[in-house]
N, C-alpha and C. Protein backbone atom coordinates (compact mmCIF):
# COMPACT_ATOMS: atom_id res chain seq x y z
N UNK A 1 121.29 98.23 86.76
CA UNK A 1 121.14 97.38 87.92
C UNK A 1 122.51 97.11 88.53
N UNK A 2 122.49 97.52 90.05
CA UNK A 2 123.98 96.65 90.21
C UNK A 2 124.32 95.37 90.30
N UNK A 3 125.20 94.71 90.66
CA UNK A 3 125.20 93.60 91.06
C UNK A 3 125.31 92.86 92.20
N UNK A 4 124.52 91.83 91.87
CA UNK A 4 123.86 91.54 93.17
C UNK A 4 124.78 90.76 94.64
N UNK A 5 125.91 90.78 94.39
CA UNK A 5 126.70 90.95 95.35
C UNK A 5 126.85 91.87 96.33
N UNK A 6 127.11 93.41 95.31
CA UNK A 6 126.70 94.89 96.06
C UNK A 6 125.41 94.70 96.78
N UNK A 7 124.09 94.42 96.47
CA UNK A 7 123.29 94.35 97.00
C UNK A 7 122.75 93.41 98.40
N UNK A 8 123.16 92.74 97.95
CA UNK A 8 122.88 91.48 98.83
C UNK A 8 123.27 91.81 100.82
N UNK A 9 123.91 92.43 100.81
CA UNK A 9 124.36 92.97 102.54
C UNK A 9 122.81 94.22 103.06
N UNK A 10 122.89 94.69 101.45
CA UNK A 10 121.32 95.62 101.72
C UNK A 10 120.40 95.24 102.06
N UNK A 11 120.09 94.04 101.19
CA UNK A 11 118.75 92.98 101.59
C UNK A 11 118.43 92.08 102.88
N UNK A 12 120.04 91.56 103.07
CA UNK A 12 119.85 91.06 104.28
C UNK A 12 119.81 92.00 105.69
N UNK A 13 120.07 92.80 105.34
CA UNK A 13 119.67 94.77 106.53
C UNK A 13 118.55 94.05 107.08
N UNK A 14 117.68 94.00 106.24
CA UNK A 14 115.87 93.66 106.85
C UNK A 14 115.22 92.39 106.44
N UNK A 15 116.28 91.22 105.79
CA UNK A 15 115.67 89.78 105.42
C UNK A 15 116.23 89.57 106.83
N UNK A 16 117.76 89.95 107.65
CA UNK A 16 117.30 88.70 108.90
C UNK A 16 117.16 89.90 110.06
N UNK A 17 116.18 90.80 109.80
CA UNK A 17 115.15 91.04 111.09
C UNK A 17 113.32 90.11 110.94
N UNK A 18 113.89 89.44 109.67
CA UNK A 18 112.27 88.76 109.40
C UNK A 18 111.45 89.27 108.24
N UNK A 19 112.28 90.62 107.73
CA UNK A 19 111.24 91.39 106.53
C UNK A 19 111.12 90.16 105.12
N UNK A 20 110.60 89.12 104.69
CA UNK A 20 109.97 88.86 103.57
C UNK A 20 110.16 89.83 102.40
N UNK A 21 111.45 89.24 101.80
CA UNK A 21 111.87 90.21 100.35
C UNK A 21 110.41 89.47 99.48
N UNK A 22 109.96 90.32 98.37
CA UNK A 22 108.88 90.22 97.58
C UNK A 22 109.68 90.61 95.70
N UNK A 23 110.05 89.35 95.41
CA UNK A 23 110.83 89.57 93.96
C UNK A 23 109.99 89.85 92.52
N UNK A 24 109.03 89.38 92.80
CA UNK A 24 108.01 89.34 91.75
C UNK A 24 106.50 89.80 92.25
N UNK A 25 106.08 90.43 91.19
CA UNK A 25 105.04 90.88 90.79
C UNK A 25 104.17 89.79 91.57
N UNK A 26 103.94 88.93 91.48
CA UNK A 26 102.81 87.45 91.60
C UNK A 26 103.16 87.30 93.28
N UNK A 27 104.28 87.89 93.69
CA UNK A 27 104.38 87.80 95.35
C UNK A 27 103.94 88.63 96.09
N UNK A 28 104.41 89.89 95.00
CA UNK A 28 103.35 91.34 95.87
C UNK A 28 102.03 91.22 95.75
N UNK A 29 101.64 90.44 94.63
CA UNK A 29 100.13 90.47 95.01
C UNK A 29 99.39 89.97 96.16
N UNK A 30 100.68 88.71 96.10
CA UNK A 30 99.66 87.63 97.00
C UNK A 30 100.35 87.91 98.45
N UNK A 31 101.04 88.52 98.53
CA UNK A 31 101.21 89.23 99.90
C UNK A 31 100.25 90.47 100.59
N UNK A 32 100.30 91.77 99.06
CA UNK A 32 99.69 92.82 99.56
C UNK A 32 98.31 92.43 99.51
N UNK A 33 97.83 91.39 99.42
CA UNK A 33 95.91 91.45 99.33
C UNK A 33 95.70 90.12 100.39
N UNK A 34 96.55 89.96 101.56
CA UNK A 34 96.10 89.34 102.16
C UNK A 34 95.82 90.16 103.38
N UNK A 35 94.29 89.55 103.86
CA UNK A 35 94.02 90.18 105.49
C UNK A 35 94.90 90.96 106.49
N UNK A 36 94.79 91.81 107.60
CA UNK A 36 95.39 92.86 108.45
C UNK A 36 96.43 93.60 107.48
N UNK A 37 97.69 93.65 108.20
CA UNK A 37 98.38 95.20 108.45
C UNK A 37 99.60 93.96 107.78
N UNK A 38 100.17 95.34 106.71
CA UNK A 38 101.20 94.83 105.96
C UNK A 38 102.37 96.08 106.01
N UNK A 39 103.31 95.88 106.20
CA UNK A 39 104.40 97.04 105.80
C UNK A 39 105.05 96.37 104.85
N UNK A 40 105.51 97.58 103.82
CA UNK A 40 106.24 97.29 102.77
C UNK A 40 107.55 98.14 102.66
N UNK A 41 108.62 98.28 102.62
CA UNK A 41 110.09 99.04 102.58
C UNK A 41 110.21 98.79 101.26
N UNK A 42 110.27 100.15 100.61
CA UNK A 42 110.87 100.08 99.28
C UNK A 42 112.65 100.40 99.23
N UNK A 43 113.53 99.96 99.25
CA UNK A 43 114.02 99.67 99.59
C UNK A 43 115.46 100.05 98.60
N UNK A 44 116.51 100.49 98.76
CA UNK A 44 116.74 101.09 97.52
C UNK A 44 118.77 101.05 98.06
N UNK A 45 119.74 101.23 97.14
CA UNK A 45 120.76 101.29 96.94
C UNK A 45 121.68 102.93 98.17
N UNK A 46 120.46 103.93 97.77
CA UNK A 46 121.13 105.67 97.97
C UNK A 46 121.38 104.86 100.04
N UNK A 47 122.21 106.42 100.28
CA UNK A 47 122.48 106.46 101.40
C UNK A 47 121.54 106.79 102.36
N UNK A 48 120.37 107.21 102.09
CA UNK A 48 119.45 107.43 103.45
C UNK A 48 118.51 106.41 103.53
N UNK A 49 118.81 105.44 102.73
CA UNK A 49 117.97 104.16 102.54
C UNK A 49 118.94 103.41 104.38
N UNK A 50 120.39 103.44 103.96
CA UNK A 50 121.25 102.89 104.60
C UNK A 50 121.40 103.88 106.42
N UNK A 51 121.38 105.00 106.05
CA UNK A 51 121.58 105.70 107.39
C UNK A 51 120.27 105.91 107.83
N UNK A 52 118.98 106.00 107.10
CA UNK A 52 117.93 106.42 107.79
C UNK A 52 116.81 105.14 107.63
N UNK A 53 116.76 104.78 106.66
CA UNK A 53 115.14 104.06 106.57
C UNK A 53 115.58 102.61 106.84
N UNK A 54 116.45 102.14 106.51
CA UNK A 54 116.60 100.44 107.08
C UNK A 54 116.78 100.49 108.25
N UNK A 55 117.90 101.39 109.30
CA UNK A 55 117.70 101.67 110.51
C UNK A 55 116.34 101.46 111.55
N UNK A 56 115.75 102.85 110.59
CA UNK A 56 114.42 103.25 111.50
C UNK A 56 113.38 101.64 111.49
N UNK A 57 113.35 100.77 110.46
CA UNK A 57 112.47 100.15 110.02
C UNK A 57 112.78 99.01 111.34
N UNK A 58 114.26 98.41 111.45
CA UNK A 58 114.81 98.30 112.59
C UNK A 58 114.31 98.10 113.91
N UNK A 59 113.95 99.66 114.58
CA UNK A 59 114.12 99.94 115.24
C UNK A 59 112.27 99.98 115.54
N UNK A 60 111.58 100.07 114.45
CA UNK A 60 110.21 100.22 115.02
C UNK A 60 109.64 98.68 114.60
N UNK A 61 110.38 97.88 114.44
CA UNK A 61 109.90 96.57 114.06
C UNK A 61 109.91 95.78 115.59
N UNK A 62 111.16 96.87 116.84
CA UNK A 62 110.90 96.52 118.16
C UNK A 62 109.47 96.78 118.69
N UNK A 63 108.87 97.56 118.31
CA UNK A 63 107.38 98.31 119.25
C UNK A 63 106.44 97.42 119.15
N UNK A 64 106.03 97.64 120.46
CA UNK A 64 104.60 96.45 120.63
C UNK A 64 103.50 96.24 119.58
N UNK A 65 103.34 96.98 119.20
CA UNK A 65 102.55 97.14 117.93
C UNK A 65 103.43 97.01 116.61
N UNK A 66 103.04 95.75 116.30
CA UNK A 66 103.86 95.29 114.99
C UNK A 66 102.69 95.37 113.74
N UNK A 67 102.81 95.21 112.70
CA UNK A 67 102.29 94.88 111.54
C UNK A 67 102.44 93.39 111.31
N UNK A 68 101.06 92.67 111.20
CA UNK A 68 101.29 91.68 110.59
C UNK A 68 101.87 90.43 109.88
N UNK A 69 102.54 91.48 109.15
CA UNK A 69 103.72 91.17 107.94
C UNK A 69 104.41 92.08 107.60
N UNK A 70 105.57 92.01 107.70
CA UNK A 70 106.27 92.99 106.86
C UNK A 70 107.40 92.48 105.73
N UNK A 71 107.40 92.98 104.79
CA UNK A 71 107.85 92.98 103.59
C UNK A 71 108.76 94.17 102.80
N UNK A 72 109.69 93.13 101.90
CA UNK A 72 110.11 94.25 101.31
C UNK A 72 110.56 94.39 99.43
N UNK A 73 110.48 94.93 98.80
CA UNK A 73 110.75 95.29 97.49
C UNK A 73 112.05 95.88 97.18
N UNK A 74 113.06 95.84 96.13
CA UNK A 74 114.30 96.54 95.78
C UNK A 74 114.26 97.54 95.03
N UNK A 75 113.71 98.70 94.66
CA UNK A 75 114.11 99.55 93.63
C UNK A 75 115.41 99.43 93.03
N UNK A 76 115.41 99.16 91.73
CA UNK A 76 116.53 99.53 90.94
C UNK A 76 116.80 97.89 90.75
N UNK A 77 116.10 96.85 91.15
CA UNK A 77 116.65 95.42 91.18
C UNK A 77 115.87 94.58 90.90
N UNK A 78 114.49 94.91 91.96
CA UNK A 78 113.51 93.82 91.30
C UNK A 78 112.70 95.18 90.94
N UNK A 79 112.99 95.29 90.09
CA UNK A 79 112.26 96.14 89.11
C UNK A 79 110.07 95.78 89.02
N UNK A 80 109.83 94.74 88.51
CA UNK A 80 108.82 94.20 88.06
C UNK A 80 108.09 94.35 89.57
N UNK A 81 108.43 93.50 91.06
CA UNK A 81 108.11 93.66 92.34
C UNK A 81 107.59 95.24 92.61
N UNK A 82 108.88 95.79 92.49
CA UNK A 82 108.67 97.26 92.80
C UNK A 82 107.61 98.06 92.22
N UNK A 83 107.63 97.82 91.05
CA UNK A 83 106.73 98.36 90.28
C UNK A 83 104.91 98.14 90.71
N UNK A 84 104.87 96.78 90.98
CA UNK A 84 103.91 96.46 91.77
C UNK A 84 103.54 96.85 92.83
N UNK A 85 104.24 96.85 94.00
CA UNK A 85 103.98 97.09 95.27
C UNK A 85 104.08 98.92 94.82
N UNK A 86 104.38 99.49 93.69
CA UNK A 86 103.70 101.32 93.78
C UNK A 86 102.67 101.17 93.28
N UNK A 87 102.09 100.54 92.67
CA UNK A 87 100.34 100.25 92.61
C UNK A 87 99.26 100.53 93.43
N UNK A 88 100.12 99.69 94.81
CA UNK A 88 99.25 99.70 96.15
C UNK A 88 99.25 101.19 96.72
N UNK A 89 100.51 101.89 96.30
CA UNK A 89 100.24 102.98 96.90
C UNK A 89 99.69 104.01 96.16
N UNK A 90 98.52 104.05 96.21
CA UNK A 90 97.84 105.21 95.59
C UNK A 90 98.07 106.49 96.03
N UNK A 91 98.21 107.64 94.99
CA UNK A 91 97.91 109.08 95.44
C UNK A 91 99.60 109.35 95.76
N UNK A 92 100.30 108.67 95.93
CA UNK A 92 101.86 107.98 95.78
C UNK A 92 102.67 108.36 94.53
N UNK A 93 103.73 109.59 94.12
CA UNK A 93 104.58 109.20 93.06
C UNK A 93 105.77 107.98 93.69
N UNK A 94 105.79 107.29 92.93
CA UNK A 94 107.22 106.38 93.25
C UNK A 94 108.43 107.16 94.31
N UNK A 95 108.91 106.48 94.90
CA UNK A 95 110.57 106.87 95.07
C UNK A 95 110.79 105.99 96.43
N UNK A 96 112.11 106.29 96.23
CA UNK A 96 112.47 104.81 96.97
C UNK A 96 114.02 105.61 97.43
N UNK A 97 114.21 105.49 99.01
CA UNK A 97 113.60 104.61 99.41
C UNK A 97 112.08 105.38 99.79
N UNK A 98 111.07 104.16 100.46
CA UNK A 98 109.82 104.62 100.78
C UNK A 98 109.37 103.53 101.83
N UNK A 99 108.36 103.49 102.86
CA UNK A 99 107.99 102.84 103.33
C UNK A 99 106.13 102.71 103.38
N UNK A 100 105.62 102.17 103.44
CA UNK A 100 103.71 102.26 103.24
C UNK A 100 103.63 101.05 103.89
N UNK A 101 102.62 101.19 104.58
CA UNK A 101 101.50 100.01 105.54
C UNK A 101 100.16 100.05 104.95
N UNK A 102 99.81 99.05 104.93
CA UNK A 102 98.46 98.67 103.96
C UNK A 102 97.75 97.82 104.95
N UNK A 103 96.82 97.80 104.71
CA UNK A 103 95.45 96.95 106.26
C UNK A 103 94.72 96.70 105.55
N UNK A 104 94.66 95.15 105.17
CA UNK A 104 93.82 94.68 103.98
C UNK A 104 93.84 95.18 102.78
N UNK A 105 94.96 95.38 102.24
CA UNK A 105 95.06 95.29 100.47
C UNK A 105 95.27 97.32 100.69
N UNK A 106 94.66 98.14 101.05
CA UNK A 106 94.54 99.46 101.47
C UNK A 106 95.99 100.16 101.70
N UNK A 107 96.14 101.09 100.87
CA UNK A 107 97.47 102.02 102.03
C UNK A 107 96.69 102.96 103.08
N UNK A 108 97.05 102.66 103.97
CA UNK A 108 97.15 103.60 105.35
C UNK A 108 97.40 104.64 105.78
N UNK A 109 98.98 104.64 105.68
CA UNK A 109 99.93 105.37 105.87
C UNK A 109 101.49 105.23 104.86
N UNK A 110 102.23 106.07 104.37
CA UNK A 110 102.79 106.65 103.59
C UNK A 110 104.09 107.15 104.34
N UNK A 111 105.49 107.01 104.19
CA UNK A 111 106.76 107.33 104.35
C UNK A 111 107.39 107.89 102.66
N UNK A 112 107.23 108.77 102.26
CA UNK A 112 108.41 108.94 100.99
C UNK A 112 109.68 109.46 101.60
N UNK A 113 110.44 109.76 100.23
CA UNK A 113 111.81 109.61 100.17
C UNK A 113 111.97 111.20 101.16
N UNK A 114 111.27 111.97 100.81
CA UNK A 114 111.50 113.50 100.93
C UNK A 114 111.07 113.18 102.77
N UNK A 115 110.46 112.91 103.23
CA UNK A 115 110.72 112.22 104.69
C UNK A 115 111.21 111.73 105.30
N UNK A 116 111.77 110.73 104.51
CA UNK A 116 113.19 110.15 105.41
C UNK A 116 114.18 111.04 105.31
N UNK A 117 114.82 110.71 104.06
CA UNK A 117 115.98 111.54 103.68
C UNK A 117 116.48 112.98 104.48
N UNK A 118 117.59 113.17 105.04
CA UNK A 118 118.35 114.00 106.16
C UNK A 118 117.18 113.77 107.31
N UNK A 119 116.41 113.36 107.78
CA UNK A 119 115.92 113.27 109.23
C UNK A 119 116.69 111.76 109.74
N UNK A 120 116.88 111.84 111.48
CA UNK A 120 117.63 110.86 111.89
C UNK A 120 116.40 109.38 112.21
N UNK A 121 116.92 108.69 112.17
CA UNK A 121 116.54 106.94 111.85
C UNK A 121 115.36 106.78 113.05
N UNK A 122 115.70 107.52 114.19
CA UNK A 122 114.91 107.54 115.78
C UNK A 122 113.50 108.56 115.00
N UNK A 123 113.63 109.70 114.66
CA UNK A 123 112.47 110.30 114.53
C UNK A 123 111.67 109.37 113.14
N UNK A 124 112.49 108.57 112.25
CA UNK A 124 111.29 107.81 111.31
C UNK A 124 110.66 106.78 111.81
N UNK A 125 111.55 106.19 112.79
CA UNK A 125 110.85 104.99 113.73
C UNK A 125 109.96 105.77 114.47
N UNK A 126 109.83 106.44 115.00
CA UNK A 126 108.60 107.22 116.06
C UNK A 126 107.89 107.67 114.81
N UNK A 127 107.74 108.00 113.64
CA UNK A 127 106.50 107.90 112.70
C UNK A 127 106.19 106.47 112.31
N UNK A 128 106.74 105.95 112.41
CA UNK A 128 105.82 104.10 112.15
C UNK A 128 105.48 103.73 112.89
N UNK A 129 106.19 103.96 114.48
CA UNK A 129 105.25 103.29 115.45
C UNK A 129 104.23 103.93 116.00
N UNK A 130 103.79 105.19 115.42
CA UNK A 130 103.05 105.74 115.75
C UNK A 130 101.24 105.07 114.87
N UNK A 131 101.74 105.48 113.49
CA UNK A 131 101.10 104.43 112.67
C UNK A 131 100.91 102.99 112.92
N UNK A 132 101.74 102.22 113.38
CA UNK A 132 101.59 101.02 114.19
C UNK A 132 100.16 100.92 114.92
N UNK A 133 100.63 102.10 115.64
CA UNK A 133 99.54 101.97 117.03
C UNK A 133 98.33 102.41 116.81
N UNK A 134 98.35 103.05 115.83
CA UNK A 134 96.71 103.68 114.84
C UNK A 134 96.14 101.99 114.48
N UNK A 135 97.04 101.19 113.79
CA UNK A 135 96.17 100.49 112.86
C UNK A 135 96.95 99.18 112.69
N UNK A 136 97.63 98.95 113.92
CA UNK A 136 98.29 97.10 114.00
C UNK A 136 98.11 96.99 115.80
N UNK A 137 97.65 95.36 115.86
CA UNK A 137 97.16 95.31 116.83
C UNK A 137 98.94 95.04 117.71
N UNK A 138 98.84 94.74 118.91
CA UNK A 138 100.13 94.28 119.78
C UNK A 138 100.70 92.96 119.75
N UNK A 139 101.97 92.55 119.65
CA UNK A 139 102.38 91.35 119.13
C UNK A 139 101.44 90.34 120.49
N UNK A 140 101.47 89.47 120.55
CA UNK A 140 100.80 88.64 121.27
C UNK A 140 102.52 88.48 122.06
N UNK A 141 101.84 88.10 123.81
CA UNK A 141 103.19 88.10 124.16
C UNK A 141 103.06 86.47 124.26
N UNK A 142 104.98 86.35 124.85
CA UNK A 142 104.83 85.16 124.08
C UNK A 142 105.34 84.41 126.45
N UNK A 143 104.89 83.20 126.21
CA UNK A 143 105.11 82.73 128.28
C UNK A 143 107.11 82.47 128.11
């Protein structure tokens, strides 16, 4: 595990766009089994976590079509969390980083590592908001 100093600039990447870190097991539950559209970022230390998937996550967390909730897990940190939230993803080997949207407790749609990794941050955001627009309704606008 590193330490959580090292980490901590990672987490806040997507704690202050609003992503809900999920540390424990007992949070992923009671996050991933609640009603609509959930995204989850698995979320991880390597470099395409940093150049590609926190970016993209970013960048499609702008599109009218949001998810619900979005959330996130640490590989390599919160171990026990992580481990949980690959539960939800069925049909899923682990790896991280990873991203999955779930719509009522359900995975949906699926981002692994072998997808992000060397593609640029713009083409993974145009696969989530595409998924977005399949299966999360439009943020409500606001007067």
């Amino acid at each position: 595990m590193y330490p959580e100093p090292l980490v901590a600039p990672m987490r806040q990447e997507l704690t202050r766009l609003g992503v809900e870190e999920l540390r424990s097991p007992e949070q992923v539950d009671a996050k991933l089994t609640q009603p609509g559209t959930t995204l989850v970022v698995v979320n991880s230390v390597c470099g395409c976590a940093a150049r590609n998937a926190r970016p993209a996550v970013a960048e499609a967390l702008q599109h009218p079509a949001r998810p619900d909730a979005a959330t996130t897990v640490f590989a390599g940190q919160d171990t026990a969390a992580t481990q949980r939230a690959r539960e939800y993803f069925t049909g899923y080997a682990p790896s991280s980083p990873s991203i999955a949207l779930l719509k009522d407790g359900k995975l949906v749609f699926m981002l692994e590592r072998w997808q992000i990794e060397g593609r640029a941050a713009e083409q993974i955001a145009r696969d989530l908001t595409v998924a977005f627009d399949r299966h999360c309704a439009p943020a409500a606008q606001t007067a």
